[in-house]
Protein backbone atom coordinates (compact mmCIF):
# COMPACT_ATOMS: atom_id res chain seq x y z
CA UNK A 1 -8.08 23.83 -24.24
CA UNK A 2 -10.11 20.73 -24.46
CA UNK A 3 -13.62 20.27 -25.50
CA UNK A 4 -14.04 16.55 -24.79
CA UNK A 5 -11.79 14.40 -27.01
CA UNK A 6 -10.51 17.19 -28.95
CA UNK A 7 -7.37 19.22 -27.86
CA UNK A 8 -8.42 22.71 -29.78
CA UNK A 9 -4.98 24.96 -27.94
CA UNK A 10 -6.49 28.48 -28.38
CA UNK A 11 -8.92 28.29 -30.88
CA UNK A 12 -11.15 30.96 -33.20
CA UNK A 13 -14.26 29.55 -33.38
CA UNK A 14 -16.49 31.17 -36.86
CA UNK A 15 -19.76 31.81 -35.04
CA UNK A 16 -23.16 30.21 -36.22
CA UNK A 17 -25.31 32.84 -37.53
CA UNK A 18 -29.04 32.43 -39.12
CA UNK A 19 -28.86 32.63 -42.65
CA UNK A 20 -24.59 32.52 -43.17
CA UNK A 21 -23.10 29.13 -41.44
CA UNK A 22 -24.71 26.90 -43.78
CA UNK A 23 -22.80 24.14 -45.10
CA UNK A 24 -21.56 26.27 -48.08
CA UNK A 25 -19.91 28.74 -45.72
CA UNK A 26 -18.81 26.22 -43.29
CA UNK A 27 -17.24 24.69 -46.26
CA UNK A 28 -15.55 27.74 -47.61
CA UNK A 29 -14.45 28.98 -44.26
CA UNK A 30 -12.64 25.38 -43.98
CA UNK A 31 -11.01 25.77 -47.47
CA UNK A 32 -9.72 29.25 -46.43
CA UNK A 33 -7.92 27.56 -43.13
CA UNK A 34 -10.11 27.97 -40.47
CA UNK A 35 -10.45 25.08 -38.62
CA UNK A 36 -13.82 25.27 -36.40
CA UNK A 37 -17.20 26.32 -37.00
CA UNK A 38 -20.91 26.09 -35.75
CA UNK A 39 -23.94 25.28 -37.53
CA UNK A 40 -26.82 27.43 -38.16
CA UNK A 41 -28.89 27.51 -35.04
CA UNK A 42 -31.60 24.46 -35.53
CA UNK A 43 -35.17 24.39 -33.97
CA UNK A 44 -35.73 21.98 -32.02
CA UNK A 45 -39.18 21.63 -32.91
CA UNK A 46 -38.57 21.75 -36.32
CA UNK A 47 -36.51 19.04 -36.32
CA UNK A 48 -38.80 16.89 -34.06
CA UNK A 49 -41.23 17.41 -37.01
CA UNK A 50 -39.02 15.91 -39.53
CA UNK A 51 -38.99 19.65 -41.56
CA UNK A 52 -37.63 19.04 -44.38
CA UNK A 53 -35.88 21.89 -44.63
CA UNK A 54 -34.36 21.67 -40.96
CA UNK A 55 -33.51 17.94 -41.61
CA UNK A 56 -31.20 19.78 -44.39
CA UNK A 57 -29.56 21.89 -42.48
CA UNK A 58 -27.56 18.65 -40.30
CA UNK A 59 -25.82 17.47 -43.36
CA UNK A 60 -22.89 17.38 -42.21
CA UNK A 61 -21.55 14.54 -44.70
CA UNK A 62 -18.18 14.50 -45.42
CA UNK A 63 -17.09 17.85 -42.79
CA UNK A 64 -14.31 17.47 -40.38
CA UNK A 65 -14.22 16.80 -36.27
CA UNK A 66 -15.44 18.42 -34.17
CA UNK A 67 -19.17 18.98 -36.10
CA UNK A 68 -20.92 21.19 -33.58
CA UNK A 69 -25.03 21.87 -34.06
CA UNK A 70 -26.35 24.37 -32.56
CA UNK A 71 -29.69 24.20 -31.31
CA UNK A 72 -32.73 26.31 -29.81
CA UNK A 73 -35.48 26.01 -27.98
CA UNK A 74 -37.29 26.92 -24.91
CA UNK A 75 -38.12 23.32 -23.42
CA UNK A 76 -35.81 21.05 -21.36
CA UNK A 77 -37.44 17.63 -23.26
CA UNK A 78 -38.07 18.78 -26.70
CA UNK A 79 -34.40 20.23 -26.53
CA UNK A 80 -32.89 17.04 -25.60
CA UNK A 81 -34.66 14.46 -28.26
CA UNK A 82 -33.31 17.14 -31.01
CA UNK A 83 -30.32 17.05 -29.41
CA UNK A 84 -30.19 13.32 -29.72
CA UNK A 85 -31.44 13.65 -33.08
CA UNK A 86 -28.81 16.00 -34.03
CA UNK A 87 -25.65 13.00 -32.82
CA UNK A 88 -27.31 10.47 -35.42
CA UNK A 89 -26.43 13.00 -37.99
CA UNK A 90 -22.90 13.28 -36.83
CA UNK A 91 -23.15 15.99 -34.35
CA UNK A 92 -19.56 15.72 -32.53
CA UNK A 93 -20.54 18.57 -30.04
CA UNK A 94 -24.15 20.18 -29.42
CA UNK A 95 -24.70 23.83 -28.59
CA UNK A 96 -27.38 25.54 -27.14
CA UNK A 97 -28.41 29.20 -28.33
CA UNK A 98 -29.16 31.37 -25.36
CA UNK A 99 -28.21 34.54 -27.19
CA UNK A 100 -30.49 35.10 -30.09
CA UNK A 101 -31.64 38.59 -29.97
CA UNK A 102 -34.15 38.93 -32.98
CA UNK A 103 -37.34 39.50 -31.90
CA UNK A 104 -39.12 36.11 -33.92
CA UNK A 105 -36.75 34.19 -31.62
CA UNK A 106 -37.50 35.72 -28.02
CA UNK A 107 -41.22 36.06 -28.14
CA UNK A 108 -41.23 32.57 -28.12
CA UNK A 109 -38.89 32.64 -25.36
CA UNK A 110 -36.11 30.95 -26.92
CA UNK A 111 -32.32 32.29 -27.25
CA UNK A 112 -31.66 35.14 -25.47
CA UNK A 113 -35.20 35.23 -23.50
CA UNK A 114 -33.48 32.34 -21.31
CA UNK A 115 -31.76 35.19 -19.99
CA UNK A 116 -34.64 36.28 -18.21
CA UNK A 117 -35.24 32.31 -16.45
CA UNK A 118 -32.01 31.08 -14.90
CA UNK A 119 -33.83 28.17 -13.93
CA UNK A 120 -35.35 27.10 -16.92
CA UNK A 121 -32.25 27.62 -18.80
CA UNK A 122 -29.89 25.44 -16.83
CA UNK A 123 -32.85 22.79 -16.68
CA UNK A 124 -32.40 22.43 -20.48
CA UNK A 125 -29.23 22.37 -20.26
CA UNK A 126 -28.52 19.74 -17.24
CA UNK A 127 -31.46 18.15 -19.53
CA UNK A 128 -29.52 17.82 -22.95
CA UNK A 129 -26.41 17.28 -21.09
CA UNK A 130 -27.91 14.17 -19.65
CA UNK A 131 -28.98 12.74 -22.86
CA UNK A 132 -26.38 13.00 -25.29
CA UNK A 133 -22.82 11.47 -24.94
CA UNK A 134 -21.01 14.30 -26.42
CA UNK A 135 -19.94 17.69 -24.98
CA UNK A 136 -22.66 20.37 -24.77
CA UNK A 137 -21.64 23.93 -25.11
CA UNK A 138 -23.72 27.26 -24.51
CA UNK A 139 -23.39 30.23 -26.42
CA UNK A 140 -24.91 33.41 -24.34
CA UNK A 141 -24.85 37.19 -23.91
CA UNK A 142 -24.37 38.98 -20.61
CA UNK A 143 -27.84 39.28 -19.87
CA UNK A 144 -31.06 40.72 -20.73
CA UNK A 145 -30.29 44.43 -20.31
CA UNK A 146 -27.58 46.45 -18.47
CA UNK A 147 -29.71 46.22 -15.58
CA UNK A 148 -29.87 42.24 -15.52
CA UNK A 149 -26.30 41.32 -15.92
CA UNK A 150 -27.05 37.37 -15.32
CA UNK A 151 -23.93 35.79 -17.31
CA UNK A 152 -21.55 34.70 -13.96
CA UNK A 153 -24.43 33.25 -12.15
CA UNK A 154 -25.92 31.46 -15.02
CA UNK A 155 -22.36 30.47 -16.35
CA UNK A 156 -21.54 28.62 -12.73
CA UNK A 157 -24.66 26.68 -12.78
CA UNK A 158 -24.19 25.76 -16.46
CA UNK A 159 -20.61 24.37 -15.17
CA UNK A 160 -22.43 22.82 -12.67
CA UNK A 161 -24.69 20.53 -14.70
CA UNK A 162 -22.00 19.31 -16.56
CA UNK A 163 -21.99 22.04 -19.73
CA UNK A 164 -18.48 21.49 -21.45
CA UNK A 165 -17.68 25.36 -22.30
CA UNK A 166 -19.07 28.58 -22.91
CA UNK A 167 -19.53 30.99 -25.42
CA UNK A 168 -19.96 34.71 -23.96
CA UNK A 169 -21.00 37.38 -26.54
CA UNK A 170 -20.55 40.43 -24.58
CA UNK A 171 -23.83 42.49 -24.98
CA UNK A 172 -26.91 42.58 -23.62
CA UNK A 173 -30.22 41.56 -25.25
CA UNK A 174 -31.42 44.95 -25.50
CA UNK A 175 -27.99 45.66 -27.45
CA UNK A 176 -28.63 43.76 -30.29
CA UNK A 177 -25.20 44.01 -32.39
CA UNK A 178 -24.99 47.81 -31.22
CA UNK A 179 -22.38 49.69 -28.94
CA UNK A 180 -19.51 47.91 -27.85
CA UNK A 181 -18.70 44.67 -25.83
CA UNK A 182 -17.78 44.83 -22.38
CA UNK A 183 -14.90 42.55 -22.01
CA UNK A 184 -14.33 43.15 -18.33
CA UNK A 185 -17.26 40.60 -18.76
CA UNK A 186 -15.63 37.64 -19.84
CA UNK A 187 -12.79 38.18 -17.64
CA UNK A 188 -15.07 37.84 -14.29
CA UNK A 189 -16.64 34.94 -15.79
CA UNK A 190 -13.80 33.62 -16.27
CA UNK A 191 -12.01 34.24 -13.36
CA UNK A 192 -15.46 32.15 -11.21
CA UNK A 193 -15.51 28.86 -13.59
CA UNK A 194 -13.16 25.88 -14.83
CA UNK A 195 -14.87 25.06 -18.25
CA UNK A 196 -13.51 26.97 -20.99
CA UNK A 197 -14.66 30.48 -21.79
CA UNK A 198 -14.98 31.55 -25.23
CA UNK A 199 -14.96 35.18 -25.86
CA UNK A 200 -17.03 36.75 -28.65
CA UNK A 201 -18.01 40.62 -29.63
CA UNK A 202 -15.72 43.42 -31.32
CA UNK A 203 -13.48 41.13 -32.78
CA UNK A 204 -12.36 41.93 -36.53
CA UNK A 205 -8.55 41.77 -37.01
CA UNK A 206 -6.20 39.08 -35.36
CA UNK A 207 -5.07 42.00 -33.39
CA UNK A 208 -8.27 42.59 -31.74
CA UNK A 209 -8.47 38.39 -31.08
CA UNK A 210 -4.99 38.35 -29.30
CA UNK A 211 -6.13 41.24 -27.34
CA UNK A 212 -9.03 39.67 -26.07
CA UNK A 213 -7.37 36.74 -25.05
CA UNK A 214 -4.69 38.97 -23.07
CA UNK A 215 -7.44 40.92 -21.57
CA UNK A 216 -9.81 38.48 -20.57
CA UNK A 217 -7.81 35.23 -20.49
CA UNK A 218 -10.51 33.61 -21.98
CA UNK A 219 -9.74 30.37 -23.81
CA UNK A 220 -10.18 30.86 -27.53
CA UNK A 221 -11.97 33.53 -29.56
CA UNK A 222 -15.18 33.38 -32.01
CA UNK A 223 -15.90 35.94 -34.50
CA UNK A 224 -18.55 36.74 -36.62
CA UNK A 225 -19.29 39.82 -38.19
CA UNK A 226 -16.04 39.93 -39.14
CA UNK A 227 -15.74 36.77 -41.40
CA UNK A 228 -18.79 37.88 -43.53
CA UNK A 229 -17.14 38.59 -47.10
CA UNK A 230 -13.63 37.57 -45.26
CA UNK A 231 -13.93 33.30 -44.83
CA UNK A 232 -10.16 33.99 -44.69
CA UNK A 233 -10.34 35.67 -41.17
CA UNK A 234 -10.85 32.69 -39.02
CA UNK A 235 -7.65 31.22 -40.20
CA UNK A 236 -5.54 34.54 -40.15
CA UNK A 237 -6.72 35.14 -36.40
CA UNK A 238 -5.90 31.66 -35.46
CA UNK A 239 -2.46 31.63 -37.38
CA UNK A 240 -1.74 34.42 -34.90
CA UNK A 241 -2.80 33.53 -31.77
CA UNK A 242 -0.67 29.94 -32.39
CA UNK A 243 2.67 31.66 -33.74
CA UNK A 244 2.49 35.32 -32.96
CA UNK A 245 2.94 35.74 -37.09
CA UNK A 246 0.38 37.74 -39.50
CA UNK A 247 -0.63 35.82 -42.85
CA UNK A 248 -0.98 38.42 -45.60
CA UNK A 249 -4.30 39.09 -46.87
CA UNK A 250 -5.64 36.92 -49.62
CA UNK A 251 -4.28 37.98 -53.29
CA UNK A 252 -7.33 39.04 -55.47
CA UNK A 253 -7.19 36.10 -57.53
CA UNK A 254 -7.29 34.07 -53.91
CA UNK A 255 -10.80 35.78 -52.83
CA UNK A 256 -12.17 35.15 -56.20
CA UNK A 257 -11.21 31.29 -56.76
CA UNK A 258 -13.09 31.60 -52.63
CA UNK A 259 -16.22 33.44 -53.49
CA UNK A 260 -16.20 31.02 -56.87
CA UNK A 261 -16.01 27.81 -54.52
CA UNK A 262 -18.67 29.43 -52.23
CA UNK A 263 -20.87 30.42 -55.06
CA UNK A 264 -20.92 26.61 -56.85
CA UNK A 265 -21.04 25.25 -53.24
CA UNK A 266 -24.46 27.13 -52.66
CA UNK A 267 -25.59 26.04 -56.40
CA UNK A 268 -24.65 22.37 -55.30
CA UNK A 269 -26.53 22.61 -52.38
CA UNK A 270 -29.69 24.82 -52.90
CA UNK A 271 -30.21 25.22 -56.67
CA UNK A 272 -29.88 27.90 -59.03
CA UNK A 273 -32.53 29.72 -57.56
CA UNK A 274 -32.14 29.96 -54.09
CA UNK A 275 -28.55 29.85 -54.83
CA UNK A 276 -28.43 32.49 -57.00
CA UNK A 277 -30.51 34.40 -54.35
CA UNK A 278 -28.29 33.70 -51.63
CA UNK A 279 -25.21 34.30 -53.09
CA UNK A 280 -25.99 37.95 -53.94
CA UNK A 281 -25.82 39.03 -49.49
CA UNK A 282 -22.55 37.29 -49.67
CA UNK A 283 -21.25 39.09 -53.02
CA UNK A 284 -21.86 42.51 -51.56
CA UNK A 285 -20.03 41.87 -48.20
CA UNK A 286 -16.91 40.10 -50.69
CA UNK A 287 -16.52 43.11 -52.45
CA UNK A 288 -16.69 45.62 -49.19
CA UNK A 289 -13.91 47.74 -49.62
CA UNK A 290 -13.19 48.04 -53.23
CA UNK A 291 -13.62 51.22 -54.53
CA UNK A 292 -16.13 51.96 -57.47
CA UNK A 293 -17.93 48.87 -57.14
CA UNK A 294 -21.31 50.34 -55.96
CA UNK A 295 -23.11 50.02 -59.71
CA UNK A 296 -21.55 46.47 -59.83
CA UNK A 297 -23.46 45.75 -56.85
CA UNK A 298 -26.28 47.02 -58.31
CA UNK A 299 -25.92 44.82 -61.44
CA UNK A 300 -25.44 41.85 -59.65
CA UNK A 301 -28.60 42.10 -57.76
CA UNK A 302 -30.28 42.86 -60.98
CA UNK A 303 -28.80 39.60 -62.87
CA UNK A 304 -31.11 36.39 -62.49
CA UNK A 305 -28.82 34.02 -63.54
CA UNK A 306 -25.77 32.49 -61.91
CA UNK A 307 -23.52 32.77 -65.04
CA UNK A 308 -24.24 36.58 -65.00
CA UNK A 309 -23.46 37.13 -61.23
CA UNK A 310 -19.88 35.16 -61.98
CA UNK A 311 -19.02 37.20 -65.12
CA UNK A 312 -19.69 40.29 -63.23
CA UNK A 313 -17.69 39.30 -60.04
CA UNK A 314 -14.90 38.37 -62.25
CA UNK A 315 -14.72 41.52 -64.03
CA UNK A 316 -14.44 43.38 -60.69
CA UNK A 317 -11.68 41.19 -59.54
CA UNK A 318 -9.86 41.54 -62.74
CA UNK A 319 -10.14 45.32 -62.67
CA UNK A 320 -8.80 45.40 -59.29
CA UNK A 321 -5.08 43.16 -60.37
C-alpha cells in the first residue's frame, strides 16, 4: 500500500499509546526492526499553547520517514493549526485520534466521543486535511457501543474528504481494551472504501497478524498491547507477513542490550528521575514471562537509582542464560 509518497507493501504499524510511544520507545522499537510507528497522541491545545512539555513530545530529530503525529482534539480549527504546527517539526504524516477511550479524554469530547458526532468528526478531518500538505490518517474504533456501530459510515465520509487511510481498532468505546475484536468489522469496511484499512485489536503473535490480513483483507496490521516488553514484535510480525518466514525470538542477551538501549534512551531524554520512574512500567512488562522474577520486580520498584534498576535487570537476565 501507499500512504502518499511512501510505498509501505503490508505494513505493522506499532500503535501510539499515552504514556509508551515516546521517542525512547519509538527509538527502541526501530533498533529492534520495526519499521513504522506513531507518536504519542498530542493535544492540540496544548501545543497551540506552546506547553512545554507537549512541544517535547514532536522531537522527532534525527527519526526515519514516514514521522507520523498523532493528534487530538475536538475542534475542526484548533485541530488544523496543531496540525500545521506538528509539519514544522517534521511531521511526514498527521493522525487524528478518534479512539481514545479513557474517560479524561471523552468528557471533553475528544477521541473516541467523535464517535458519537459524525459530523463534527469528518469536519475536523476535511478541516486538517485541507491545511496540511501531507497525508492525514484516522485511527478509530467501531463505534460508541454495540448499539452505535458508526465505523463504515464514518470511514466513507473520511475517504470522502480526502483522509489518506484508516486505522480501525475493533471495539467499541464502551469496550475499553476488554472482550475481543470483531474482525468481521474491518472486513465490511473494507470491502465499502479505497483508502487503505489498517486493522488493529487481538493481535499478539505474527500468526494472529497474517490472520487478520487473510480474514479481513485489510492493508497492513498495527499492534499494541502486544509490543509492550516485546519492541521486537513489530519487526517479527512484519518479517512474516513480507516472506512467510518466523524470526526466532530475541536471545536473552538480545532483550537485555534492548531494554539497556531503552533504559539510557529514557535517561537521555527525561532525566534520571523521570527516567528512572518510567523505566520501572517498562521493566515489569520486559521481564513478563520469566519465572521467579516476582521479588525482582519488587526490588526494582523499590531501587531509586538508575544504576540499581540496571544491576538488578542484569542479574535476572544472567540467571536466565
Amino acid at each position: 500500500m501507499w500512504l502518499g509518497k511512501y510505498n509501505l507493501g503490508t505494513p505493522v504499524f506499532m500503535a501510539p499509546m499515552a504514556g509508551i510511544t515516546d521517542k525512547a520507545f519509538r527509538e527502541v522499537v526501530r533498533l529492534a526492526g520495526g519499521k513504522y510507528s506513531f507518536t504519542e497522541m498530542v493535544s492540540d491545545k496544548a501545543l497551540l499553547s506552546c506547553n512545554p512539555k507537549t512541544v517535547k513530545m514532536l522531537d522527532l530529530n534525527e527519526e526515519d520517514e514516514p514521522r507520523i503525529v498523532q493528534l487530538f482534539g475536538a475542534e475542526p480549527v484548533p485541530m488544523a493549526e496543531a496540525a500545521k504546527i506538528a509539519v514544522t517539526y517534521g511531521a511526514n504524516v498527521i493522525d487524528i485520534n478518534m479512539g481514545c477511550p479513557t474517560p479524561k479524554i471523552v468528557k471533553n469530547g475528544e477521541g473516541s466521543a467523535l464517535l458519537k458526532n459524525l459530523c463534527l468528526a469528518e469536519n475536523i478531518a476535511a478541516n486538517v486535511v485541507k491545511n496540511v500538505s501531507v497525508p492525514v490518517t484516522v485511527k478509530m474504533r467501531l463505534g460508541w457501543d454495540s448499539s452505535a456501530i458508526i465505523a463504515s459510515e464514518l470511514v466513507r465520509r473520511l475517504e470522502a474528504v480526502g483522509v489518506s487511510m484508516v486505522t480501525i481498532h475493533a471495539r467499541t468505546r464502551e469496550q475499553h481494551y476488554t472482550g475481543k475484536a470483531d474482525w468481521e468489522w474491518i472486513a465490511r469496511i473494507k470491502e465499502r472504501v479505497k483508502i487503505p484499512v489498517i486493522g488493529n485489536g487481538d493481535i499478539l503473535t505474527p500468526d494472529q497478524a497474517q490472520k487478520m490480513v487473510n480474514q479481513t483483507g485489510c492493508d497492513g496490521v498495527m499492534i499494541a498491547r502486544g509490543a509492550l516488553g516485546r519492541p521486537w514484535a513489530i519487526a517479527r510480525a512484519q518479517y512474516f507477513l513480507d516472506t512467510g518466514k518466523k524470526l526466532p525470538e530475541p536471545s536473552n542477551k538480545e532483550k537485555y542490550e534492548l531494554f539497556l538501549f531503552h533504559f539510557e534512551k529514557l535517561l537521555s531524554y527525561k532525566g534520571e528521575r523521570i527516567g528512572g520512574n518510567e523505566i520501572r512500567k517498562h521493566a515489569a512488562w520486559y521481564l513478563k514471562g520469566i519465572k521467579g522474577t516476582a521479588e525482582y520486580r519488587n526490588k526494582i520498584m523499590n531501587t531509586h537509582n538508575s544504576e540499581g534498576i540496571k544491576m538488578i535487570i542484569a542479574k535476572i537476565f544472567a540467571q536466565e542464560d
